[in-house]
PDB file of N, CA and C in Angstrom:
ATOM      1  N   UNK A   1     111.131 127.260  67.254  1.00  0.00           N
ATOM      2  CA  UNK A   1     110.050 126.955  68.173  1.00  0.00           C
ATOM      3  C   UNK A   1     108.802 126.535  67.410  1.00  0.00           C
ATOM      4  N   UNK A   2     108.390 127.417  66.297  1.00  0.00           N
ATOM      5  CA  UNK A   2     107.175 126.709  65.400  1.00  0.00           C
ATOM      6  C   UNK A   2     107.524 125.232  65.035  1.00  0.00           C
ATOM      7  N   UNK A   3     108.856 125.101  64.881  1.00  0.00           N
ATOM      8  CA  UNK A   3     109.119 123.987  64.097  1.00  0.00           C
ATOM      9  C   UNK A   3     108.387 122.869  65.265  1.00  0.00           C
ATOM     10  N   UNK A   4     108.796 122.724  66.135  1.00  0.00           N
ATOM     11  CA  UNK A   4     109.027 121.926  67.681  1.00  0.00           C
ATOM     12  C   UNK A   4     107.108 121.932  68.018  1.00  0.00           C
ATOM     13  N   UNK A   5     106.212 123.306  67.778  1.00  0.00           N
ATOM     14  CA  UNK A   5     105.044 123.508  68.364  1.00  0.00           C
ATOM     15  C   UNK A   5     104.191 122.424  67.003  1.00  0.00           C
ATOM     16  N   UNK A   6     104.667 122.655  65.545  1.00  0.00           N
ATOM     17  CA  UNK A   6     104.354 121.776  64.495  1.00  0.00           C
ATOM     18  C   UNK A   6     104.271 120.580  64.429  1.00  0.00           C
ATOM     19  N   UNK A   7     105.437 119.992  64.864  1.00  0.00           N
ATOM     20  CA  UNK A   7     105.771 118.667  64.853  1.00  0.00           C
ATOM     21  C   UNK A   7     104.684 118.051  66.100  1.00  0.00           C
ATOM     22  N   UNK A   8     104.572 118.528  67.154  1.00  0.00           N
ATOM     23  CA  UNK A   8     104.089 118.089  67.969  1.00  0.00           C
ATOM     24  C   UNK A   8     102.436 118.184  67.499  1.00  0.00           C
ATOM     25  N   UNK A   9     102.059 119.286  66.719  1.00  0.00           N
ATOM     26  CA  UNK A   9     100.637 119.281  66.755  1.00  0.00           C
ATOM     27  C   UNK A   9     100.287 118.081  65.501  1.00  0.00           C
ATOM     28  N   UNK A  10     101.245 118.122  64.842  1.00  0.00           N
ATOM     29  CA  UNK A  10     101.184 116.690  63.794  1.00  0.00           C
ATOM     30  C   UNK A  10     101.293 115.063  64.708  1.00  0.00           C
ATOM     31  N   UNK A  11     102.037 115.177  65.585  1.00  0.00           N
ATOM     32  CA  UNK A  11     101.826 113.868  66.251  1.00  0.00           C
ATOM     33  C   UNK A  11     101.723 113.811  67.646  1.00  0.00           C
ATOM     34  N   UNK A  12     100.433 113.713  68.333  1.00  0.00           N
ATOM     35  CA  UNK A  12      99.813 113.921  69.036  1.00  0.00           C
ATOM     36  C   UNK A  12     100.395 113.093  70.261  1.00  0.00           C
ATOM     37  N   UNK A  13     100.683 111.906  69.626  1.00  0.00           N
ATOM     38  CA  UNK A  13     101.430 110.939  70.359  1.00  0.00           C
ATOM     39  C   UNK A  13     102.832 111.026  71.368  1.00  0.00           C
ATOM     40  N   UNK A  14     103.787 111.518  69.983  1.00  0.00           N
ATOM     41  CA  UNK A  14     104.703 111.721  70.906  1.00  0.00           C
ATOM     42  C   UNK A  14     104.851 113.197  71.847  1.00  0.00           C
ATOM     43  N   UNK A  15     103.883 113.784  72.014  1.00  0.00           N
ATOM     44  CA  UNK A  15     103.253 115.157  72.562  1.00  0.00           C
ATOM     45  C   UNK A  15     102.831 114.324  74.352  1.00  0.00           C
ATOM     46  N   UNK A  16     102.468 112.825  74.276  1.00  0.00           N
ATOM     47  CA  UNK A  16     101.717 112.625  75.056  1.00  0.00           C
ATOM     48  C   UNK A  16     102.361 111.848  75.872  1.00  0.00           C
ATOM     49  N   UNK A  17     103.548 110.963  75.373  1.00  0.00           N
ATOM     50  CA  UNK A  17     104.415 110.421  75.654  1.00  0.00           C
ATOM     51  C   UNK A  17     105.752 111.281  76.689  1.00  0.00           C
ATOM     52  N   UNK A  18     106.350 112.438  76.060  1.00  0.00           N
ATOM     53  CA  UNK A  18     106.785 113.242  76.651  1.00  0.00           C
ATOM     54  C   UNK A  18     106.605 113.648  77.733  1.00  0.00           C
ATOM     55  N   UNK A  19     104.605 113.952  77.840  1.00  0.00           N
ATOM     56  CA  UNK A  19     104.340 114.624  79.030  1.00  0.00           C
ATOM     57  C   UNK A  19     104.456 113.839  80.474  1.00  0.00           C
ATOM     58  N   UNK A  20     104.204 111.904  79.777  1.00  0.00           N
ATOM     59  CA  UNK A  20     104.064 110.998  80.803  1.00  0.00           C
ATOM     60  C   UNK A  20     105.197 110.771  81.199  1.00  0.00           C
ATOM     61  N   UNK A  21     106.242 111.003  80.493  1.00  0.00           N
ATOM     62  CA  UNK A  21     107.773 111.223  80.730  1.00  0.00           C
ATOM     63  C   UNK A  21     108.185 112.119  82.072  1.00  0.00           C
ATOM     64  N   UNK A  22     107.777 113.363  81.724  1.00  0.00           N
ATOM     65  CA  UNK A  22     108.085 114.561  82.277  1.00  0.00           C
ATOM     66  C   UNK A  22     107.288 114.286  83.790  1.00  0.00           C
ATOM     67  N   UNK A  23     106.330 113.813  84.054  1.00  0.00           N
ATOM     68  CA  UNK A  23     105.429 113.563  85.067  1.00  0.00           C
ATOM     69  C   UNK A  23     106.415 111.976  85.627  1.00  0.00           C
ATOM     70  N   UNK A  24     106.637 111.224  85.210  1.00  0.00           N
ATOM     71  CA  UNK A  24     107.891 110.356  85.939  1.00  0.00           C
ATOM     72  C   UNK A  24     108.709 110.667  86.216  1.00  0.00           C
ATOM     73  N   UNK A  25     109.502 111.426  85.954  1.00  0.00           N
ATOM     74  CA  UNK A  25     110.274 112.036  85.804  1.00  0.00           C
ATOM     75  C   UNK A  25     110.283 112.583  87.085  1.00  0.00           C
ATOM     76  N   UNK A  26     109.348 113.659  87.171  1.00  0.00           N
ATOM     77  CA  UNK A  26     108.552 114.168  88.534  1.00  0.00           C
ATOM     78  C   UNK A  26     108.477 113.658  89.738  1.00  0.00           C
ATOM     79  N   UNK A  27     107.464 112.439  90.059  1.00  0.00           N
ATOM     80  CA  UNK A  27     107.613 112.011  90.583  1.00  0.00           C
ATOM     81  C   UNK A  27     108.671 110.575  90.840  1.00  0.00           C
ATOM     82  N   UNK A  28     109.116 110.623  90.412  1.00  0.00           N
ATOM     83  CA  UNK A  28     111.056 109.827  91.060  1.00  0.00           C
ATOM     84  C   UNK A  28     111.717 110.774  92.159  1.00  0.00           C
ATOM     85  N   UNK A  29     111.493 112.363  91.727  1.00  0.00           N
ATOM     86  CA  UNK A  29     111.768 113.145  92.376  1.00  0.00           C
ATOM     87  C   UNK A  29     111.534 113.408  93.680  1.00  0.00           C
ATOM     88  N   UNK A  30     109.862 113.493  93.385  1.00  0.00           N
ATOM     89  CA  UNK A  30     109.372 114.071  94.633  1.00  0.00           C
ATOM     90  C   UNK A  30     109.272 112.137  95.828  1.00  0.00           C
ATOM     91  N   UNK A  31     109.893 110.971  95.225  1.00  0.00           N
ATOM     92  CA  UNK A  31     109.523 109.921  96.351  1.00  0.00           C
ATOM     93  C   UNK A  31     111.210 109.871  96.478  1.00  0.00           C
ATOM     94  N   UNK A  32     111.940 109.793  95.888  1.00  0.00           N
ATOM     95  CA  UNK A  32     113.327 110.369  96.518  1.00  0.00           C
ATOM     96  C   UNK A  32     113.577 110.830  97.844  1.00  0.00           C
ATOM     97  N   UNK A  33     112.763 112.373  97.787  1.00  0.00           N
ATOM     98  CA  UNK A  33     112.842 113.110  98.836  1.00  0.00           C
ATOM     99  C   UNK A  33     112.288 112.486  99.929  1.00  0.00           C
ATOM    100  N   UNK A  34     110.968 111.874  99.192  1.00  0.00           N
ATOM    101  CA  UNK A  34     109.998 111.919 100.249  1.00  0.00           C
ATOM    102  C   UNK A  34     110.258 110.323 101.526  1.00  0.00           C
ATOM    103  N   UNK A  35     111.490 109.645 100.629  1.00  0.00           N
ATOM    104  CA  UNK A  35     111.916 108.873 101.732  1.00  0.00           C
ATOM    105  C   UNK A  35     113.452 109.107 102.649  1.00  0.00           C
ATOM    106  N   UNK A  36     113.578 110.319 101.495  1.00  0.00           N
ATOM    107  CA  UNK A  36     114.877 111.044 102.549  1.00  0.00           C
ATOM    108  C   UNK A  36     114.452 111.453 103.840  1.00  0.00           C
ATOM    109  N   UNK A  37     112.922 111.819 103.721  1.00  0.00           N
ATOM    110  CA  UNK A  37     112.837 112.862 104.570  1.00  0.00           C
ATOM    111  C   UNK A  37     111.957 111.798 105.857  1.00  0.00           C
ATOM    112  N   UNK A  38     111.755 110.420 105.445  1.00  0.00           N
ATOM    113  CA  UNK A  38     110.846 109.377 106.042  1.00  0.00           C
ATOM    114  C   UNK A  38     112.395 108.877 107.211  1.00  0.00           C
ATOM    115  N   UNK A  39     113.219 108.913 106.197  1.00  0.00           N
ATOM    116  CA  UNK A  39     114.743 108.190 107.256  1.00  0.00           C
ATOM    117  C   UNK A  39     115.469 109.591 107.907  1.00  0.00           C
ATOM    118  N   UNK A  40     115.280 110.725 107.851  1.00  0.00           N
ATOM    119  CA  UNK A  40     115.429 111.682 108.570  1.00  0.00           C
ATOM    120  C   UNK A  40     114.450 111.354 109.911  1.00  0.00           C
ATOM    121  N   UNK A  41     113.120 111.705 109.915  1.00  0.00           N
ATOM    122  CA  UNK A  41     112.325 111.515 110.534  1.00  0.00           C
ATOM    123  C   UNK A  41     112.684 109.930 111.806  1.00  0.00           C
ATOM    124  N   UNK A  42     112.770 109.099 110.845  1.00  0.00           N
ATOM    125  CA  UNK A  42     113.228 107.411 111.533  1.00  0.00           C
ATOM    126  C   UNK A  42     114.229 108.187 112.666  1.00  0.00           C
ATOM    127  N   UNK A  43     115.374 108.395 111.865  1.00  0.00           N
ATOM    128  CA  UNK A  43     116.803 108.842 112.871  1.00  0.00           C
ATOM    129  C   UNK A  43     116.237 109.906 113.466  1.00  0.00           C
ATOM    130  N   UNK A  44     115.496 110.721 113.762  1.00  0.00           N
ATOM    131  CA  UNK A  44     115.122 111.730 115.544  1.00  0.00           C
ATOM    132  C   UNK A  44     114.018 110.890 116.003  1.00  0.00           C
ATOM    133  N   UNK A  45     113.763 110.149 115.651  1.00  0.00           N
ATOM    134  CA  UNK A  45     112.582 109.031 116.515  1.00  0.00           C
ATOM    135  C   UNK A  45     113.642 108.217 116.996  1.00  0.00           C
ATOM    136  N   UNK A  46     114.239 107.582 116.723  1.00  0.00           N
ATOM    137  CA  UNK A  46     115.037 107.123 117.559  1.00  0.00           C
ATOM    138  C   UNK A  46     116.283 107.618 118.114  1.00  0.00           C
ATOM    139  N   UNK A  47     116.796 108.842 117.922  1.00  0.00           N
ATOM    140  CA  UNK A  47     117.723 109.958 118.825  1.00  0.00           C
ATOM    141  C   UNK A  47     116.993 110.105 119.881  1.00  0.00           C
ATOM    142  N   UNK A  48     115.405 110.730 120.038  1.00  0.00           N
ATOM    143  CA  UNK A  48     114.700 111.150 120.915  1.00  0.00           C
ATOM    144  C   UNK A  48     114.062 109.624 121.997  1.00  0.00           C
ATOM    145  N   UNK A  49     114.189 108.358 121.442  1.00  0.00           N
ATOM    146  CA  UNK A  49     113.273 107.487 122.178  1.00  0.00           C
ATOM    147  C   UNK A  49     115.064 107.213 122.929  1.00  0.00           C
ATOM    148  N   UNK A  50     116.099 107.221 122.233  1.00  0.00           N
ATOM    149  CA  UNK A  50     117.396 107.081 123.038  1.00  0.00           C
ATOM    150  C   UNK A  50     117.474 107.966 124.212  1.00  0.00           C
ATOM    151  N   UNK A  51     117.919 109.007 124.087  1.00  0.00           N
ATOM    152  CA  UNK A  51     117.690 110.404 125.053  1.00  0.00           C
ATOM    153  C   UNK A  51     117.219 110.073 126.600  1.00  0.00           C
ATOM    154  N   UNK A  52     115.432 109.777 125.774  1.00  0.00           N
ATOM    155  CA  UNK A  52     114.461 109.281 126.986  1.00  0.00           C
ATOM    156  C   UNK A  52     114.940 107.763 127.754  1.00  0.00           C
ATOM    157  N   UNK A  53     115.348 107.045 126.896  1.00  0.00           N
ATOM    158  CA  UNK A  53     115.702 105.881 127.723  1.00  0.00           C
ATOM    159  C   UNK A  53     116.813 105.781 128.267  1.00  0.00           C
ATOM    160  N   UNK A  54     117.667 106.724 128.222  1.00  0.00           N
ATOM    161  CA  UNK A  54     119.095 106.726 129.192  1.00  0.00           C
ATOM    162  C   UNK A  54     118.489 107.794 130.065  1.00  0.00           C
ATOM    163  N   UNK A  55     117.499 108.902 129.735  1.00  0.00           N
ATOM    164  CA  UNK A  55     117.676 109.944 131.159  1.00  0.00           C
ATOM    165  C   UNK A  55     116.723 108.785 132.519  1.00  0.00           C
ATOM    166  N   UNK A  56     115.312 108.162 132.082  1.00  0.00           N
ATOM    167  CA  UNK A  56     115.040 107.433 132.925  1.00  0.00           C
ATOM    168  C   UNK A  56     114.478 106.477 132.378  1.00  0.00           C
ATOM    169  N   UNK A  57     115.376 105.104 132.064  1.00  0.00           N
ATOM    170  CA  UNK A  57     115.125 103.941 131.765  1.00  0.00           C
ATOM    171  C   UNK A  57     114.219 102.972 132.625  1.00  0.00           C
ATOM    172  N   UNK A  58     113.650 103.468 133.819  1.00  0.00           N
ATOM    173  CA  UNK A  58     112.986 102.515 134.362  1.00  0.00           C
ATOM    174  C   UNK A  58     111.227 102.828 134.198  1.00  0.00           C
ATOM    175  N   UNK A  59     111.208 104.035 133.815  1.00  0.00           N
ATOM    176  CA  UNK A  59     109.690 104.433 133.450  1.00  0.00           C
ATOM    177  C   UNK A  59     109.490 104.271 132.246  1.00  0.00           C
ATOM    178  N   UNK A  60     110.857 103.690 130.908  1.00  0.00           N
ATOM    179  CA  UNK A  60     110.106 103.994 129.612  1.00  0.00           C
ATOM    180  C   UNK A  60     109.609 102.934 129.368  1.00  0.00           C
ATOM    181  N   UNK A  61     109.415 101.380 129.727  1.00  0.00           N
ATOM    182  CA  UNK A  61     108.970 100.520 129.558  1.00  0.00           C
ATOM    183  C   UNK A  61     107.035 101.049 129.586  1.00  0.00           C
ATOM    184  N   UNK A  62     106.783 101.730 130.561  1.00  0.00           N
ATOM    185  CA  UNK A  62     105.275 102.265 130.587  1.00  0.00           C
ATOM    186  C   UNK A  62     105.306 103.138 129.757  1.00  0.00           C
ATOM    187  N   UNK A  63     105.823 104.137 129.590  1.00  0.00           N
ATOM    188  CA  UNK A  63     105.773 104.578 128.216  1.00  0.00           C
ATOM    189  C   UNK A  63     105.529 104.625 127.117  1.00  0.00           C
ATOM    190  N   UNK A  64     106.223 103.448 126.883  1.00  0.00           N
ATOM    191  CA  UNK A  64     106.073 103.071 125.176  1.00  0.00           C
ATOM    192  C   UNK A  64     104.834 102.215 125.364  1.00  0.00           C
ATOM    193  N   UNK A  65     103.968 101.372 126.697  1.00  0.00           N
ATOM    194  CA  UNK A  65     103.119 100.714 126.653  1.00  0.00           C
ATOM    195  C   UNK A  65     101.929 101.602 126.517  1.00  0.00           C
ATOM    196  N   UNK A  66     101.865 102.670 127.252  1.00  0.00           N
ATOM    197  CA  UNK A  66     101.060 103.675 126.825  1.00  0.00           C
ATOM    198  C   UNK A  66     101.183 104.587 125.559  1.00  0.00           C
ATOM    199  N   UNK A  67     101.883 104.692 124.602  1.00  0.00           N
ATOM    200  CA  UNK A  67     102.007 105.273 123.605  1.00  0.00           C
ATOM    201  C   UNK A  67     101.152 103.941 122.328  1.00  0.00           C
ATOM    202  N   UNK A  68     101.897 102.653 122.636  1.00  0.00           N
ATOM    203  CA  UNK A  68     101.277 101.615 121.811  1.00  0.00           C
ATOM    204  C   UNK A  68      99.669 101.504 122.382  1.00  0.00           C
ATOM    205  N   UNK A  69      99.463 101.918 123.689  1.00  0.00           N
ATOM    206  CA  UNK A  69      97.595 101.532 123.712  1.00  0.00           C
ATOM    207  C   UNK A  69      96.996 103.020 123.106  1.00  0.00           C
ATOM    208  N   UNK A  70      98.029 104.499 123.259  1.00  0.00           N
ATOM    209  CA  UNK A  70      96.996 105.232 122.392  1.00  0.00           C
ATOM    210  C   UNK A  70      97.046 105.037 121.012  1.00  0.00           C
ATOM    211  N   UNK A  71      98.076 104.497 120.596  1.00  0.00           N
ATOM    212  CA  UNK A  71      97.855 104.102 118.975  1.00  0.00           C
ATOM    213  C   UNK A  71      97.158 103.024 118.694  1.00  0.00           C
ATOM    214  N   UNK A  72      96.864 102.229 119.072  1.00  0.00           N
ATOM    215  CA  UNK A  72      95.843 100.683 119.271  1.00  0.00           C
ATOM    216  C   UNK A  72      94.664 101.830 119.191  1.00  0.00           C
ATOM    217  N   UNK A  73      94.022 102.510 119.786  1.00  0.00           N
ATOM    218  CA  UNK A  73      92.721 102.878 120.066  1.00  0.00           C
ATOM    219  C   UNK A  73      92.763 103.920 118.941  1.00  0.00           C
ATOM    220  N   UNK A  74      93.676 104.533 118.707  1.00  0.00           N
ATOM    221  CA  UNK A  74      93.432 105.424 117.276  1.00  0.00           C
ATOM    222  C   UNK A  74      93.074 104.901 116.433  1.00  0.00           C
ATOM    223  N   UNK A  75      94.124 103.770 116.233  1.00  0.00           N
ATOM    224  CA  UNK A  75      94.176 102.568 114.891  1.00  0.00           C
ATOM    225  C   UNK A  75      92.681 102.326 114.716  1.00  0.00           C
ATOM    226  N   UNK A  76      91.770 101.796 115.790  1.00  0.00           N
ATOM    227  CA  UNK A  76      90.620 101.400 116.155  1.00  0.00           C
ATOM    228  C   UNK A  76      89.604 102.445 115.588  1.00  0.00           C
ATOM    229  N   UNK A  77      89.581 103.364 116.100  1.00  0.00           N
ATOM    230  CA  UNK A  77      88.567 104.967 115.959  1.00  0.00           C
ATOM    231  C   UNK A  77      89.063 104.837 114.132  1.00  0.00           C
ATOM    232  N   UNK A  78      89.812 105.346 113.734  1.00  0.00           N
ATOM    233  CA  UNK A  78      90.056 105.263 112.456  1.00  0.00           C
ATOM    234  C   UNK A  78      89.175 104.211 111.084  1.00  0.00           C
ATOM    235  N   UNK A  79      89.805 102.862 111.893  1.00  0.00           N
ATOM    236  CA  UNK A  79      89.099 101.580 111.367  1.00  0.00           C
ATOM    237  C   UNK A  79      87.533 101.355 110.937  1.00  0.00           C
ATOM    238  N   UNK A  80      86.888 102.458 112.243  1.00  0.00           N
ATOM    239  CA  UNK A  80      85.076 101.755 112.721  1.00  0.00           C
ATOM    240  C   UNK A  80      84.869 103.489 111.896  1.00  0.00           C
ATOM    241  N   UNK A  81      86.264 104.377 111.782  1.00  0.00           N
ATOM    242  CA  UNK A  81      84.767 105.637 110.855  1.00  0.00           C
ATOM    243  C   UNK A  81      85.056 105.197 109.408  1.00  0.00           C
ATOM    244  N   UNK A  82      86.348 104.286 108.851  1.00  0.00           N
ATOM    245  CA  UNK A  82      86.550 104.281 107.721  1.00  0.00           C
ATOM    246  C   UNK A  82      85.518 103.163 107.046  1.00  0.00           C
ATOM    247  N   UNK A  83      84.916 102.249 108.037  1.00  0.00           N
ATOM    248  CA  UNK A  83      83.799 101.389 108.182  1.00  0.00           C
ATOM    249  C   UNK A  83      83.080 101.665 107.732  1.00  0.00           C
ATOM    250  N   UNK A  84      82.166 103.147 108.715  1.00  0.00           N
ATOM    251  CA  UNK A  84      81.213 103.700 108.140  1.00  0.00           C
ATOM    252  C   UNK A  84      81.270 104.373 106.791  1.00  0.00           C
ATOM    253  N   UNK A  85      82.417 105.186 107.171  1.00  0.00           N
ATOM    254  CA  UNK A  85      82.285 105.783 105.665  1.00  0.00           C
ATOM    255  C   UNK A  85      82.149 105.266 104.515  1.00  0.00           C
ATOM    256  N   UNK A  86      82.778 104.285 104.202  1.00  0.00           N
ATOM    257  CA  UNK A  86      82.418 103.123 103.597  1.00  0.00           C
ATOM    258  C   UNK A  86      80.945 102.963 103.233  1.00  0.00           C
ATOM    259  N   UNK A  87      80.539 102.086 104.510  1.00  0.00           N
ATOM    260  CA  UNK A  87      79.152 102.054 104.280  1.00  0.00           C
ATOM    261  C   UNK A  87      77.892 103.418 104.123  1.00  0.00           C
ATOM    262  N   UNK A  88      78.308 104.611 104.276  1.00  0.00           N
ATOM    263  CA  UNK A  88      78.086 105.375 104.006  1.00  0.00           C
ATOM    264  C   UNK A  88      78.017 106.206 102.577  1.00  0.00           C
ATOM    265  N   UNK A  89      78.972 106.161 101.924  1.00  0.00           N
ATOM    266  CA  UNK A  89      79.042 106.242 100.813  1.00  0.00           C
ATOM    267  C   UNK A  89      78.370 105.548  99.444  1.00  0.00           C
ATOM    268  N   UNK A  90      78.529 103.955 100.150  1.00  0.00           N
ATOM    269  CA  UNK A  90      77.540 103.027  99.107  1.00  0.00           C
ATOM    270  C   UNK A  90      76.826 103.068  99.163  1.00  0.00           C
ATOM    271  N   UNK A  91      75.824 103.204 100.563  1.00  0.00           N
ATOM    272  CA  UNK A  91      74.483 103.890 100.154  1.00  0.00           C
ATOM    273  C   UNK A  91      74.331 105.250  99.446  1.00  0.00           C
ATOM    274  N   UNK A  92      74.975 106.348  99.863  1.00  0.00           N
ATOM    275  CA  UNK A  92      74.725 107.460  99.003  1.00  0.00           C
ATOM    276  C   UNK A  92      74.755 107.186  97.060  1.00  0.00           C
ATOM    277  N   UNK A  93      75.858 106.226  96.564  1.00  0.00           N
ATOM    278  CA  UNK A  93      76.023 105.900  95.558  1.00  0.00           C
ATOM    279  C   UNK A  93      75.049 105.427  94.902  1.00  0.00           C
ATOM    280  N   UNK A  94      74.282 104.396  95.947  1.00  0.00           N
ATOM    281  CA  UNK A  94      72.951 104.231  95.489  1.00  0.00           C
ATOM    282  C   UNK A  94      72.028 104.303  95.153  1.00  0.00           C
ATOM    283  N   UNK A  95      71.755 105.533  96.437  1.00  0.00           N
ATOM    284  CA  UNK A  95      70.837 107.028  96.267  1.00  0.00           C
ATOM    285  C   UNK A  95      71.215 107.908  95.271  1.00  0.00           C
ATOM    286  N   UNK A  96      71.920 107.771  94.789  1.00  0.00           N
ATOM    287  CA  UNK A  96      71.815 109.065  93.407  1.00  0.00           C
ATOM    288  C   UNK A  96      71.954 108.112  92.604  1.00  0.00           C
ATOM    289  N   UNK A  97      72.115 106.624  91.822  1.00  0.00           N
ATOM    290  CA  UNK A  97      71.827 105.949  91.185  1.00  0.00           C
ATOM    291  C   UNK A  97      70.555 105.461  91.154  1.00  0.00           C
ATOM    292  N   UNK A  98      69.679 105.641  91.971  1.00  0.00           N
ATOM    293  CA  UNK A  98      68.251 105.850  92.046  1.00  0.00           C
ATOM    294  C   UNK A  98      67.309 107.046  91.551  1.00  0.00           C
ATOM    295  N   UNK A  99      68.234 108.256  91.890  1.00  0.00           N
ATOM    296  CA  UNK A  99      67.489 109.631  91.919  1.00  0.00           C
ATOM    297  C   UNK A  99      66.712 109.985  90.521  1.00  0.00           C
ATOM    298  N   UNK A 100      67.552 109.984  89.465  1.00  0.00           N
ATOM    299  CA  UNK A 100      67.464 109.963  87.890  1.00  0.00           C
ATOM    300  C   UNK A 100      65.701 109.344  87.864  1.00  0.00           C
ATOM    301  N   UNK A 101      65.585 108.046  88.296  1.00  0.00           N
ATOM    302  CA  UNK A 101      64.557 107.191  87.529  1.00  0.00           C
ATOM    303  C   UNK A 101      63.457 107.989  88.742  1.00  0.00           C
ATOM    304  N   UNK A 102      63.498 108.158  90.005  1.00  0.00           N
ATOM    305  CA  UNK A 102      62.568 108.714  90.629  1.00  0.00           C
ATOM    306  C   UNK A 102      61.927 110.539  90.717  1.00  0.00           C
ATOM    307  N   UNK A 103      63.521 110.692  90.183  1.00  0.00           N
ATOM    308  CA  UNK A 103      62.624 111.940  89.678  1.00  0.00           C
ATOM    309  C   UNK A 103      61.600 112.627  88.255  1.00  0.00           C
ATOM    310  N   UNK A 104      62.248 111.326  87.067  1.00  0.00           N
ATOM    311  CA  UNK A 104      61.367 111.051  86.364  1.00  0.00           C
ATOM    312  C   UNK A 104      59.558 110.548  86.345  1.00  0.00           C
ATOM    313  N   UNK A 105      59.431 109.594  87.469  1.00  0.00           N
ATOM    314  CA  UNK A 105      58.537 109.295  88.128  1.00  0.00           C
ATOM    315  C   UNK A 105      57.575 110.549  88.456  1.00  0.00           C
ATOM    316  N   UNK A 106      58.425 111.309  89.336  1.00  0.00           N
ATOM    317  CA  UNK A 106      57.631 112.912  89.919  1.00  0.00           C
ATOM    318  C   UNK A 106      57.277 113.497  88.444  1.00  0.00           C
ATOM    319  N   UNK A 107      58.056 113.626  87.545  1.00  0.00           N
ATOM    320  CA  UNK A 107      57.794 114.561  86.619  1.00  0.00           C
ATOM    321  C   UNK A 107      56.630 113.897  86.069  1.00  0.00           C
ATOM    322  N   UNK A 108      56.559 112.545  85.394  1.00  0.00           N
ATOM    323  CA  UNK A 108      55.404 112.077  85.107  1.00  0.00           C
ATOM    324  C   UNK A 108      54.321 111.956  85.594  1.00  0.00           C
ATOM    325  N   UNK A 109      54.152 111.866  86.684  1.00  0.00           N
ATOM    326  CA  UNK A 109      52.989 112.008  88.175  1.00  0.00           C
ATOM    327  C   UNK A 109      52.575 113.623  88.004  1.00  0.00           C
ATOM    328  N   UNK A 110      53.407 114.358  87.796  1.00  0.00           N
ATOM    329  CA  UNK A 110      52.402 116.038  88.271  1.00  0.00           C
ATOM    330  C   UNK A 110      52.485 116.268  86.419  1.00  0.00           C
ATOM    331  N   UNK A 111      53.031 115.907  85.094  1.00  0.00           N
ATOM    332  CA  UNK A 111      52.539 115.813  84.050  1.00  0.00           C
ATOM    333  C   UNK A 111      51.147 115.297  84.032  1.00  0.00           C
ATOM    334  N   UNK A 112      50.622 113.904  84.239  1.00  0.00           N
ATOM    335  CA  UNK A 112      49.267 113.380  84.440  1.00  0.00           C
ATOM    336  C   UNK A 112      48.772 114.541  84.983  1.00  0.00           C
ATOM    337  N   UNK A 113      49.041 115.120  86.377  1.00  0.00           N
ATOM    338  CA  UNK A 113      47.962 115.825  87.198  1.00  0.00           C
ATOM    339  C   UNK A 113      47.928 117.080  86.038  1.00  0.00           C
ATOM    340  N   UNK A 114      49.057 117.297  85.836  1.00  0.00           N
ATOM    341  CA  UNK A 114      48.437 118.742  85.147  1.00  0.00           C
ATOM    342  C   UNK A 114      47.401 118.674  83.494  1.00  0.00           C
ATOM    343  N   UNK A 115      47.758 117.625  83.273  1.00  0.00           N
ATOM    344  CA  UNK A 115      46.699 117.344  82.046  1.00  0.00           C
ATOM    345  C   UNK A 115      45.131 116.733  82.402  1.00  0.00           C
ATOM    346  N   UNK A 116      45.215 116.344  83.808  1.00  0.00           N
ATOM    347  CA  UNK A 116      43.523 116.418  84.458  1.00  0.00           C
ATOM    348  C   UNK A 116      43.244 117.758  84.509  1.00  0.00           C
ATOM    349  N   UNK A 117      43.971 118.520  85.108  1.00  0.00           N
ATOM    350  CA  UNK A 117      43.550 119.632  85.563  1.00  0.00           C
ATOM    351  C   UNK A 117      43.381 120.354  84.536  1.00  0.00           C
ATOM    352  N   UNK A 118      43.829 120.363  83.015  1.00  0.00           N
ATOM    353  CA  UNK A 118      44.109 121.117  82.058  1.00  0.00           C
ATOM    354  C   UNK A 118      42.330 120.144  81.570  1.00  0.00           C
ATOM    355  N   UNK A 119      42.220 119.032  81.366  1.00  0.00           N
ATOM    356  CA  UNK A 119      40.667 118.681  80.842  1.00  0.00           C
ATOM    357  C   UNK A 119      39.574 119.097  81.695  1.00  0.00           C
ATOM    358  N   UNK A 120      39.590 119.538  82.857  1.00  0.00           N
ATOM    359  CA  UNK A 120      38.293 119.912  83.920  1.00  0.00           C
ATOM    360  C   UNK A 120      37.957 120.948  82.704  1.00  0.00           C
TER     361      UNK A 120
END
């Protein structure tokens, strides 16, 4: 084990290589699953939209038209806060890329005052 903890502290590289290894490695894993579990999901979305359209096929046409206008209006709500946030953020980014030089400003402003006040 020293030998293995040695070698590695001598080359830093292949220490670093390994780890980016081990982390691919990783995730292959975890998107594997994670589209096993996307086509699981697919197949009871459509077991369940089957179901519904043989017990009463003449109402699911409104159905699915109302399911597509509450997702249209989600889609929407989503869109106009990711908007703001957006624009929200770049101003904040701004504002603290400002803050630095204006609070320097303050410090120099009540420095002056206090060296009047220090000559009275």
């Amino acid at each position: 084990m020293d030998v293995v903890t040695g070698y590695l502290s001598a080359h830093p590289a292949v220490f670093i290589i390994a780890v980016i290894l081990i982390i691919l490695m990783l995730l292959n894993f975890f998107f594997k699953s994670l589209i096993k579990l996307v086509f699981i999901m697919l197949i009871i979305l459509l077991v369940a939209v089957g179901y519904y359209y043989f017990k009463d096929p003449s109402t699911m046409p409104d159905k699915i038209k109302e399911s597509v206008d509450t997702m249209k209006s989600g889609v929407s709500e989503l869109e106009d806060k990711s908007k703001s946030f957006y624009s929200d953020s770049k101003e904040l980014y701004k504002r603290t890329k400002e803050a630095p030089g204006s609070v320097s400003k303050m410090l120099d402003k009540s420095n002056k005052d206090v060296d009047k006040e220090l000559k009275k």
